[in-house]
N, C-alpha and C. Protein backbone atom coordinates (compact mmCIF):
# COMPACT_ATOMS: atom_id res chain seq x y z
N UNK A 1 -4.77 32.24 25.05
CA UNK A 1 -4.69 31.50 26.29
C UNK A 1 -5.04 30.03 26.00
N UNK A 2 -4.12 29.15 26.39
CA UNK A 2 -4.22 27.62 26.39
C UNK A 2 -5.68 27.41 27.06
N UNK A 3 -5.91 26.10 26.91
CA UNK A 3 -7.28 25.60 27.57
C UNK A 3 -6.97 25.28 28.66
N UNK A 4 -5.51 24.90 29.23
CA UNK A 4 -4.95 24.38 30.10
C UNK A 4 -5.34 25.61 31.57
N UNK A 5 -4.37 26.66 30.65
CA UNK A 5 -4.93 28.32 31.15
C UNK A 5 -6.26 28.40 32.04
N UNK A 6 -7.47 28.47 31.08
CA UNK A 6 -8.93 28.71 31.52
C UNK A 6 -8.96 27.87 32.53
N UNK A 7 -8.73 26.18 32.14
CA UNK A 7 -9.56 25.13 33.39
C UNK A 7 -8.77 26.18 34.45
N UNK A 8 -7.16 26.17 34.68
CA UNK A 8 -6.77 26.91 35.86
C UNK A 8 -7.35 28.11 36.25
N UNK A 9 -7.44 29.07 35.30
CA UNK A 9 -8.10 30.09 35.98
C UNK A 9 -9.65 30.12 36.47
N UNK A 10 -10.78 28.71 35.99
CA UNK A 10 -11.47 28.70 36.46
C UNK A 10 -12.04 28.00 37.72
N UNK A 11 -10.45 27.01 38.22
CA UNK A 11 -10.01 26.65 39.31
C UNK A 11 -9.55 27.65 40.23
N UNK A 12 -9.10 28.26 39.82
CA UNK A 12 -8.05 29.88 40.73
C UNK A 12 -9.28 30.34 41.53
N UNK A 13 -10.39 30.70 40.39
CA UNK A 13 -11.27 31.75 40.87
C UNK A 13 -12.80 30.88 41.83
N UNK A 14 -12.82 29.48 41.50
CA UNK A 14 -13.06 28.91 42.26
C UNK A 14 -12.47 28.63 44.02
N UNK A 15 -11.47 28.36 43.80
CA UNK A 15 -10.79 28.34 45.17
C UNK A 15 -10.74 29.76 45.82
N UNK A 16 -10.72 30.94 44.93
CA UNK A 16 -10.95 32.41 45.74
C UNK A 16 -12.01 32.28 46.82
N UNK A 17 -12.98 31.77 45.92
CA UNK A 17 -14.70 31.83 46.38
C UNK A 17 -14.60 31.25 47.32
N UNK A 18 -14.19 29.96 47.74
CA UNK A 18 -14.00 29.11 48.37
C UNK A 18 -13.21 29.49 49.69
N UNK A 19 -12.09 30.20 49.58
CA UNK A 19 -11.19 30.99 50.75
C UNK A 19 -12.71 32.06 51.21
N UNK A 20 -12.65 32.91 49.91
CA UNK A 20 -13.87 34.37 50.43
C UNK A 20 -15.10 33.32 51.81
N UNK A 21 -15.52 32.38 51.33
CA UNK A 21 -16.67 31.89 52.27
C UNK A 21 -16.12 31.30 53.77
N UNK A 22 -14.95 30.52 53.12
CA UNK A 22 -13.94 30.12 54.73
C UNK A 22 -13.51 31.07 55.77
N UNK A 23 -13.37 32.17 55.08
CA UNK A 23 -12.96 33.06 55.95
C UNK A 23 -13.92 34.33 56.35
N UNK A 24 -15.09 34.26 55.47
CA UNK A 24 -16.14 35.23 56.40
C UNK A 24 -17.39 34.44 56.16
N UNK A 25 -18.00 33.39 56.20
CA UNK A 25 -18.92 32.20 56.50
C UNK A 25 -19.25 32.67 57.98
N UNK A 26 -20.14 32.29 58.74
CA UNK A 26 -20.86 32.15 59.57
C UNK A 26 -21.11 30.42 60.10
N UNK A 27 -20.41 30.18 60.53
CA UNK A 27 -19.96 28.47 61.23
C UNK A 27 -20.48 28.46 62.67
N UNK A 28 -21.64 28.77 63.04
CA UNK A 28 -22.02 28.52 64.21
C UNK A 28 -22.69 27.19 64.74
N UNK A 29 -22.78 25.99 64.11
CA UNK A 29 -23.78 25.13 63.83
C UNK A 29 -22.51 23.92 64.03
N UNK A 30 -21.27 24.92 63.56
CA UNK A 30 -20.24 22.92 63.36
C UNK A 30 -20.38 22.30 64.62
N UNK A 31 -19.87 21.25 64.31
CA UNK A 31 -19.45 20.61 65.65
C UNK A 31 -17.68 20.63 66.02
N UNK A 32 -18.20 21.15 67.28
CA UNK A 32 -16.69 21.01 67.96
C UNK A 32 -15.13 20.15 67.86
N UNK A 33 -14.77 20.69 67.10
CA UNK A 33 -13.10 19.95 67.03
C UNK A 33 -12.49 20.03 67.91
N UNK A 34 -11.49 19.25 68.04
CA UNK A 34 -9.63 19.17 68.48
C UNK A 34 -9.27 20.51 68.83
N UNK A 35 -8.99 21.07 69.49
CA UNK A 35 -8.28 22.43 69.49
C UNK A 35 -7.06 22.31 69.21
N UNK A 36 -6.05 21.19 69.51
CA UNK A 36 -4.61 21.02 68.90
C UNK A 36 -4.41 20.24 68.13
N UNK A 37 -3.40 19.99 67.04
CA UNK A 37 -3.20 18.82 66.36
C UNK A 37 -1.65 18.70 66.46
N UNK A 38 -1.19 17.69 67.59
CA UNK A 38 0.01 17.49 67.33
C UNK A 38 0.50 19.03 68.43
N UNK A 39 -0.07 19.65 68.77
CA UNK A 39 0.83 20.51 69.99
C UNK A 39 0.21 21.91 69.00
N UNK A 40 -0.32 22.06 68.27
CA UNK A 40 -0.20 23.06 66.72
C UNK A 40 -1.81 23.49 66.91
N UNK A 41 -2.31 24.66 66.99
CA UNK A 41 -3.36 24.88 67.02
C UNK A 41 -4.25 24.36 65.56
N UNK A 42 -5.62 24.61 65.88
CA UNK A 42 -6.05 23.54 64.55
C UNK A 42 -6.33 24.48 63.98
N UNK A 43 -7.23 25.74 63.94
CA UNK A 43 -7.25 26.86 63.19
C UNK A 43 -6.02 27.61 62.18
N UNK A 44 -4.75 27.19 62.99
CA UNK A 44 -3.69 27.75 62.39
C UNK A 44 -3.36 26.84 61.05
N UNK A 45 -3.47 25.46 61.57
CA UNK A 45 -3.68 24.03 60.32
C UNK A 45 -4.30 24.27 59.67
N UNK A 46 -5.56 24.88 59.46
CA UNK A 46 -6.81 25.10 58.37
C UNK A 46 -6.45 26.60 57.72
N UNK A 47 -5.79 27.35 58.08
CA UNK A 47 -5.02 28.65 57.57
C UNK A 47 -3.83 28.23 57.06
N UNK A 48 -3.44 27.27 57.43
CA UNK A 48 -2.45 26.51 56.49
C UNK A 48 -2.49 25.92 55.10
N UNK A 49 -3.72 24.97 55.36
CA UNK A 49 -3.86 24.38 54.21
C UNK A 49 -4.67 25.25 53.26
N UNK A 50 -5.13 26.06 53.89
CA UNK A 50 -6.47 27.00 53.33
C UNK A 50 -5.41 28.11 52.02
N UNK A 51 -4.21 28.61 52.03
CA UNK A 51 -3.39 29.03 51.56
C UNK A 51 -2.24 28.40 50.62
N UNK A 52 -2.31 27.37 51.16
CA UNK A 52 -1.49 26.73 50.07
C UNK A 52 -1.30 26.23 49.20
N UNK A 53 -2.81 25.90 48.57
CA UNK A 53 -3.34 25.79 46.51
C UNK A 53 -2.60 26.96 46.02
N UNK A 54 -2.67 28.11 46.58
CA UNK A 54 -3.03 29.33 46.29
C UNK A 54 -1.95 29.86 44.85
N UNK A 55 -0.28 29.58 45.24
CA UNK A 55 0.91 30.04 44.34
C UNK A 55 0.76 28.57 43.25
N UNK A 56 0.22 27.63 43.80
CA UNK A 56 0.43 26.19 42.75
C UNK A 56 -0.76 26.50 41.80
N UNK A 57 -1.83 27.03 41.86
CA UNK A 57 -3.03 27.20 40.93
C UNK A 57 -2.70 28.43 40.37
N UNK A 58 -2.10 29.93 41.18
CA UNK A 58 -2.01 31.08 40.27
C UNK A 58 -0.60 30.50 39.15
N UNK A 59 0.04 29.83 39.61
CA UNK A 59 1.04 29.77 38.56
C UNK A 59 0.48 29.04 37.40
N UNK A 60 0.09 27.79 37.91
CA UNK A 60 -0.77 26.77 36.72
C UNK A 60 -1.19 27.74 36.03
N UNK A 61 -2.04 28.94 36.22
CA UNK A 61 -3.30 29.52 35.53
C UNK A 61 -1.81 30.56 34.33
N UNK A 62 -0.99 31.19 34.82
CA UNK A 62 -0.04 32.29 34.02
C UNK A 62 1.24 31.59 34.32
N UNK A 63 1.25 30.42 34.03
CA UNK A 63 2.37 30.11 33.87
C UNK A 63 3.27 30.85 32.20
N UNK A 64 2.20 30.99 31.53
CA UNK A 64 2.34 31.14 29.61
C UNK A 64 2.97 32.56 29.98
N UNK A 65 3.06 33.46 31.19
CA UNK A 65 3.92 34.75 31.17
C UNK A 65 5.71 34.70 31.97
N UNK A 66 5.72 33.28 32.02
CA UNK A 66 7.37 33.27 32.56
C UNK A 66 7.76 32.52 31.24
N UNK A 67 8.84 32.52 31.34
CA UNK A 67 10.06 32.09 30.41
C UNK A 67 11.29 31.50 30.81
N UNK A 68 11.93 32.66 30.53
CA UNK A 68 13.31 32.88 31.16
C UNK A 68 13.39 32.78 32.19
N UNK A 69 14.58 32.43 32.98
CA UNK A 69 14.86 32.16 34.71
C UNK A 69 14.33 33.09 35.45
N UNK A 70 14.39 34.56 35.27
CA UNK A 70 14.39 35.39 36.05
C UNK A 70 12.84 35.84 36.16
N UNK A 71 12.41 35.19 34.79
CA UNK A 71 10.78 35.74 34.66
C UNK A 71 9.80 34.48 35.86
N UNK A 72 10.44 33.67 35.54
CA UNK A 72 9.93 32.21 36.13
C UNK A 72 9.60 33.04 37.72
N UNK A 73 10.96 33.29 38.30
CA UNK A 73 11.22 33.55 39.70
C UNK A 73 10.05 34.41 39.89
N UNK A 74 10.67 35.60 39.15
CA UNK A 74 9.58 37.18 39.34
C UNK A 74 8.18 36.79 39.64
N UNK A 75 7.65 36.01 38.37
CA UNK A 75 6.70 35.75 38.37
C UNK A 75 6.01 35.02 40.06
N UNK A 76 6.87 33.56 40.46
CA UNK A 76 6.48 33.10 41.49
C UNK A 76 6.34 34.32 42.83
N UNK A 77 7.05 35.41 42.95
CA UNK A 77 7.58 36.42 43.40
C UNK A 77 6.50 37.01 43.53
N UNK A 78 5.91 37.75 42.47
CA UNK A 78 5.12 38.54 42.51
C UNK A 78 3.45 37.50 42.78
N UNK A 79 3.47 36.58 42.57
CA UNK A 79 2.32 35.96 42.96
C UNK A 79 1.80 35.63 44.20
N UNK A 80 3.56 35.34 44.85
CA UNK A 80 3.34 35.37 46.52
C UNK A 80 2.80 36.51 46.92
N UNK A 81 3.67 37.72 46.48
CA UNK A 81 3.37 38.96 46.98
C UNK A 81 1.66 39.46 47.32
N UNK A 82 0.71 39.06 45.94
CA UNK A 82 -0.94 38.86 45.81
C UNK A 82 -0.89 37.73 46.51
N UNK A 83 -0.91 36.62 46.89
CA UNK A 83 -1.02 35.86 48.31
C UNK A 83 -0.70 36.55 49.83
N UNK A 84 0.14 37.42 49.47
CA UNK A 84 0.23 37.99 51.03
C UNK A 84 -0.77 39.01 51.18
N UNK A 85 -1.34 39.68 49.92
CA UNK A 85 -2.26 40.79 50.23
C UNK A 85 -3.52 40.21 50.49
N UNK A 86 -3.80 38.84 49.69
CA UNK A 86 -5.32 38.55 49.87
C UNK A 86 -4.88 37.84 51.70
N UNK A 87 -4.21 37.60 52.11
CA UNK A 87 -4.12 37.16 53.13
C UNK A 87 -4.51 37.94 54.37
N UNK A 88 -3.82 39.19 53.94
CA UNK A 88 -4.07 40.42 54.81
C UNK A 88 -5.48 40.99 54.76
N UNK A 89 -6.18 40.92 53.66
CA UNK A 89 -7.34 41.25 53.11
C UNK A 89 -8.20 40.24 53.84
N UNK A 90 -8.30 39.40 54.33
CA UNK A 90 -9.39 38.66 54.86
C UNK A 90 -9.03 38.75 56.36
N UNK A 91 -7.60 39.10 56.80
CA UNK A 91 -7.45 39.05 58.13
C UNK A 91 -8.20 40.69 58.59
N UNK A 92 -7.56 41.50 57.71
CA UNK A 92 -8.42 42.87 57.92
C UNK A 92 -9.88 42.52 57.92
N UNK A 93 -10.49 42.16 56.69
CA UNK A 93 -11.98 42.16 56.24
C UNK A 93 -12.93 41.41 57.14
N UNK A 94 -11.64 40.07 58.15
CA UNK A 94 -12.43 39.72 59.12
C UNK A 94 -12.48 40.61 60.75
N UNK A 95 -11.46 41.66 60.82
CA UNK A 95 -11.45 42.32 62.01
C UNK A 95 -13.02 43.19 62.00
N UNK A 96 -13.10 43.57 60.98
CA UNK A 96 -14.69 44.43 60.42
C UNK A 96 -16.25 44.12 61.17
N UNK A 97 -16.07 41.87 61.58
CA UNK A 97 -17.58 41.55 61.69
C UNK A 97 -17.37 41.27 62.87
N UNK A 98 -18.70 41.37 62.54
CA UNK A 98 -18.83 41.12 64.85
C UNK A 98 -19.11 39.17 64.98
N UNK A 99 -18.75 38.57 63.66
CA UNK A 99 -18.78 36.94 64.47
C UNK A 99 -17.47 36.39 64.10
N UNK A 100 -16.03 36.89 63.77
CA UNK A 100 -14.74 36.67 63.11
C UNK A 100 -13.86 37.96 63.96
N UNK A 101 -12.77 37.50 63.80
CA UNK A 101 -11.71 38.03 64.45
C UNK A 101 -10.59 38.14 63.92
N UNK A 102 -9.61 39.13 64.04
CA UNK A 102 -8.50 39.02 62.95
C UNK A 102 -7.30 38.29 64.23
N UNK A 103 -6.48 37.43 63.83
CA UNK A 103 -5.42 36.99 64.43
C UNK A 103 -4.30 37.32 64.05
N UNK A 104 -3.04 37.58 64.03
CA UNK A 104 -1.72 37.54 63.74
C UNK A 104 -1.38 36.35 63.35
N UNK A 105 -2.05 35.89 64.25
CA UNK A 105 -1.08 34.55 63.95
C UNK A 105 -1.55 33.35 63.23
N UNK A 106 -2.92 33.81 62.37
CA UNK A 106 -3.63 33.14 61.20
C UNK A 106 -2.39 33.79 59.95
N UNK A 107 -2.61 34.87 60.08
CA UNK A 107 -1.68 36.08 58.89
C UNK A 107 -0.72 35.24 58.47
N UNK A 108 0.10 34.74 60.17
CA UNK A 108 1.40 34.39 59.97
C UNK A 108 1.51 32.71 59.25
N UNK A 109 0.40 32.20 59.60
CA UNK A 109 0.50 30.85 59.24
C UNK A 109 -0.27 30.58 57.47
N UNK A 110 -1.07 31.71 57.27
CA UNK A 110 -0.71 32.05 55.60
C UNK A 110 0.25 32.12 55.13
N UNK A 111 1.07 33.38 55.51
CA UNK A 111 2.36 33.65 55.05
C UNK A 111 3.61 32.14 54.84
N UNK A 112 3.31 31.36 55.90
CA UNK A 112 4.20 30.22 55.82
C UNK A 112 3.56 29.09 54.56
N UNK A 113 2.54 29.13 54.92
CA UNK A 113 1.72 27.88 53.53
C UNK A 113 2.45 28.89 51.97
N UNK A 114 1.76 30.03 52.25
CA UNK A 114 2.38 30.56 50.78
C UNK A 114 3.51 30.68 50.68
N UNK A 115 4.83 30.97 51.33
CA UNK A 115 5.86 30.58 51.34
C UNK A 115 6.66 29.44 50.90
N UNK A 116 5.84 28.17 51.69
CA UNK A 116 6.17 26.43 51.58
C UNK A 116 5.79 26.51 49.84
N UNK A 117 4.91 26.63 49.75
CA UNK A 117 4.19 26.31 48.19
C UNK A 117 4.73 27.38 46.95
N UNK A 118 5.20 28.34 47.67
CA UNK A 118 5.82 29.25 46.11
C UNK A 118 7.21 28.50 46.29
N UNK A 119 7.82 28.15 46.68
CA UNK A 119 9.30 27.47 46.85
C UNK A 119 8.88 26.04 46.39
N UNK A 120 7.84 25.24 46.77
CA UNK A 120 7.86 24.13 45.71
C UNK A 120 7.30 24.38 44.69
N UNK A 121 6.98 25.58 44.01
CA UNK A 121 6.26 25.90 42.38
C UNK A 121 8.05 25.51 41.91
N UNK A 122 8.82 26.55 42.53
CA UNK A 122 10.06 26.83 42.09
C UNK A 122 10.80 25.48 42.15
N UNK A 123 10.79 25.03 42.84
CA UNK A 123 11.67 23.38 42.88
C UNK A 123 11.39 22.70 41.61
N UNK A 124 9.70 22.48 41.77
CA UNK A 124 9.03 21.69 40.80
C UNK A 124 9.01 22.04 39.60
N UNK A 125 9.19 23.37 39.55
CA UNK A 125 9.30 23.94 37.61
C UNK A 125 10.84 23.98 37.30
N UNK A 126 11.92 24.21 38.37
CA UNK A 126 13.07 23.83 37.91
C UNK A 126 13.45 22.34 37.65
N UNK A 127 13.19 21.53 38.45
CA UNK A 127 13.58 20.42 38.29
C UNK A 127 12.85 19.50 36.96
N UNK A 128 11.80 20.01 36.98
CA UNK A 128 11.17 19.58 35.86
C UNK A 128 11.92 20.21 34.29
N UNK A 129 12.16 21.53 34.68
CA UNK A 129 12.98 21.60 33.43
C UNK A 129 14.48 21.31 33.03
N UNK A 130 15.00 21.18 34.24
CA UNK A 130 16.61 20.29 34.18
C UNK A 130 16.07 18.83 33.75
N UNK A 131 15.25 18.37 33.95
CA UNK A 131 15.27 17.38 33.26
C UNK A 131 14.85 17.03 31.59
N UNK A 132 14.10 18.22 31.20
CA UNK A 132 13.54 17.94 30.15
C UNK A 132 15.22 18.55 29.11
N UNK A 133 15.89 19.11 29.87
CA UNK A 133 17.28 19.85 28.99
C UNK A 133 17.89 18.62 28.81
């Protein structure tokens, strides 16, 4: 494994930690935000951004297991796929406590960040390599 590898995977598993506390933390103390931004709920914005390191750091970290076109894809593919489970996994894991709530429509606004961001892994690693050909 490259060194490049580790820093990522010790970024990856950093930002896990980092989601794990965002999403079952105990925030009773903040101070009151915006409830909309732009017409867009703000919770759904912070489930947004909160998801979307997520396919750009797992790839950084195993990028050294794609290759070929199809491995490249698979790979982005199957990484979303573990983005949609940890997604589900905190929306479940938060239905469990009595100070968190599971939403649909947090789920759904994961699903779109990881979506947006595995499609620019794919832009950005193709285009980067049409150019280097």
């Amino acid at each position: 494994m490259k060194k490049r590898n580790i820093i990522g995977l010790v970024l990856l598993l950093a930002y896990l930690g980092a989601v794990a506390w965002c999403c079952f933390g105990h925030f009773d103390n903040l101070p009151s935000v915006q409830k909309e931004f732009f017409g867009i709920p703000t919770d759904k914005i912070v489930h947004f951004i909160m998801f979307l390191p997520f396919p750009i750091l797992s790839f950084w970290t195993f990028d050294y297991l794609a290759g070929k076109t199809w491995k490249v894809i698979l790979l982005v593919f199957v990484l979303f796929l573990i983005g949609v489970l940890l997604a589900a996994g905190t929306e479940i894991g938060q239905s469990f406590t009595s100070y968190r709530s599971s939403d649909p429509r947090d789920f759904a606004a994961d699903l779109l960040a990881l979506a947006v961001s595995s499609i620019a892994v794919l832009v950005i690693y193709f285009a980067g390599h049409k150019r280097n050909s």
